[in-house]
C-alpha atoms as a PDB file:
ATOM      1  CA  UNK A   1    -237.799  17.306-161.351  1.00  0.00           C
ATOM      2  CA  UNK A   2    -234.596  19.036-163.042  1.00  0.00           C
ATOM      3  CA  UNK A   3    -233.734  18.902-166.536  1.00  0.00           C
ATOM      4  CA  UNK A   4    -230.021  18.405-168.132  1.00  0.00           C
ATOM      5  CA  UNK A   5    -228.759  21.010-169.862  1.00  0.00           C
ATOM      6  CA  UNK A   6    -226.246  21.467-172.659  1.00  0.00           C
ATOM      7  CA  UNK A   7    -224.749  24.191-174.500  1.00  0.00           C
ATOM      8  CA  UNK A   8    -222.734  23.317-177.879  1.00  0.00           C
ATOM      9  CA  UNK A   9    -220.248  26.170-179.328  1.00  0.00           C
ATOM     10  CA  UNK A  10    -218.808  25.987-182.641  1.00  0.00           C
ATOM     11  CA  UNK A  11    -216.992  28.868-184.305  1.00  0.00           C
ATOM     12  CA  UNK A  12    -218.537  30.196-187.545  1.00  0.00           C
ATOM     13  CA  UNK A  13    -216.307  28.734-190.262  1.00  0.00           C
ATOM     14  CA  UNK A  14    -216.518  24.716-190.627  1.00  0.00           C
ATOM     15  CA  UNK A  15    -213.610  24.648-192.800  1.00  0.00           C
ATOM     16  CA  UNK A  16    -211.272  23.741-189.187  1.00  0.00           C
ATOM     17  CA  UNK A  17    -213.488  20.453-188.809  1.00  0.00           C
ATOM     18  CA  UNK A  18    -215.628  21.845-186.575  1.00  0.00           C
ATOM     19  CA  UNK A  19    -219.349  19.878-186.238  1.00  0.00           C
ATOM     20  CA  UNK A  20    -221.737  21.475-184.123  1.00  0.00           C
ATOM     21  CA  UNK A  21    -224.310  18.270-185.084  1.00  0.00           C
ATOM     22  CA  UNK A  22    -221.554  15.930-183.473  1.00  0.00           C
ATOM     23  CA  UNK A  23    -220.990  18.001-180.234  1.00  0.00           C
ATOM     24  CA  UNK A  24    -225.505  18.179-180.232  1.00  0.00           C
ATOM     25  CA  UNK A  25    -225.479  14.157-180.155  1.00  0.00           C
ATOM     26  CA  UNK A  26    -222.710  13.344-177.833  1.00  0.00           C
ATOM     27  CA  UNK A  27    -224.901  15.739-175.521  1.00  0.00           C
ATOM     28  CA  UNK A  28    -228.030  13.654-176.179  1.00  0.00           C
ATOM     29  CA  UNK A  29    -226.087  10.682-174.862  1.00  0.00           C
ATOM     30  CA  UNK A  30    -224.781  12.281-171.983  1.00  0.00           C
ATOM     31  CA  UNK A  31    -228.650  12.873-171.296  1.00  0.00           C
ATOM     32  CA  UNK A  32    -229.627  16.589-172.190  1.00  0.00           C
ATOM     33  CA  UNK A  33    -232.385  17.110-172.798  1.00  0.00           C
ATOM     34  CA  UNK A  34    -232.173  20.727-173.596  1.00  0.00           C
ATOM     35  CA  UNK A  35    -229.464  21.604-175.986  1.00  0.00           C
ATOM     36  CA  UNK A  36    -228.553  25.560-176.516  1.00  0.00           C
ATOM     37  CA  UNK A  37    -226.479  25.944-180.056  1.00  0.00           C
ATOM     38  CA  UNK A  38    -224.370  29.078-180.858  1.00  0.00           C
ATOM     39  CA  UNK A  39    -221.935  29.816-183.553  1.00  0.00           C
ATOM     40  CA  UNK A  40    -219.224  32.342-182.371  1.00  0.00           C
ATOM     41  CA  UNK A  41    -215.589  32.111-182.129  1.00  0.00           C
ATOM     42  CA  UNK A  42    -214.805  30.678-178.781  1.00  0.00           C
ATOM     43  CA  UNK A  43    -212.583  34.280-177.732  1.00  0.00           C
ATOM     44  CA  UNK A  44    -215.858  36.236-178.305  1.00  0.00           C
ATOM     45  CA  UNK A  45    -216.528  38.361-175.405  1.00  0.00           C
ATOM     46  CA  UNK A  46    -220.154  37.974-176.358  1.00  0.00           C
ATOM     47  CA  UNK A  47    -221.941  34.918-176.582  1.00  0.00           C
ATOM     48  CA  UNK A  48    -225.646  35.307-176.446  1.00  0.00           C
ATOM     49  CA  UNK A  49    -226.787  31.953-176.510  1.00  0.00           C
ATOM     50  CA  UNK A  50    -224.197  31.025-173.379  1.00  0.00           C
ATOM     51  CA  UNK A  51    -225.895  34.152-171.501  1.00  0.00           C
ATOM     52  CA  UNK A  52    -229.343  32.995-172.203  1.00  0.00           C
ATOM     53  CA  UNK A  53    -228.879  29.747-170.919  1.00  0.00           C
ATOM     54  CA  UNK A  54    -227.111  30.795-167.986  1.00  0.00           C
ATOM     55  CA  UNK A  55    -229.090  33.467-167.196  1.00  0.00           C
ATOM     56  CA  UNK A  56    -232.148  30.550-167.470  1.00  0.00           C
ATOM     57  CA  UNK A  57    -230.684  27.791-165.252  1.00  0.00           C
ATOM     58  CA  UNK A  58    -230.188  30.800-162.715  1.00  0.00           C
ATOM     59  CA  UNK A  59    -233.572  31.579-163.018  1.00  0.00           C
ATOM     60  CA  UNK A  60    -234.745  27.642-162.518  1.00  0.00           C
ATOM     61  CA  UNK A  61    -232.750  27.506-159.177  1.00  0.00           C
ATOM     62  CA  UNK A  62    -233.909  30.592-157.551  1.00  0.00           C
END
């Protein structure tokens, strides 16, 4: 059986509206059931939270 993923970005400062907690629900109602978080600017080159979770899913399918 799979399991939905979802991965919710939200750079560091809140002070340009940003709501990580809003981006976490609307994922719960699209049906993930495994949510990944990371604060980062969204021009990062890094993102170690994306990378995990990628890095997992490939893992899953192999």
């Amino acid at each position: 059986m799979s399991k939905n993923y979802g991965f919710a970005r939200c750079s560091l400062g809140e002070e340009k509206g940003q709501d990580i907690n809003r981006q976490v629900r609307e994922l719960k109602t699209a049906g993930a059931e495994e949510i990944i978080t990371e604060r980062v600017h969204g021009d990062a080159k890094v993102k170690p939270q994306l990378d995990f979770l990628l890095e997992h899913i490939h893992c899953v399918w192999l």
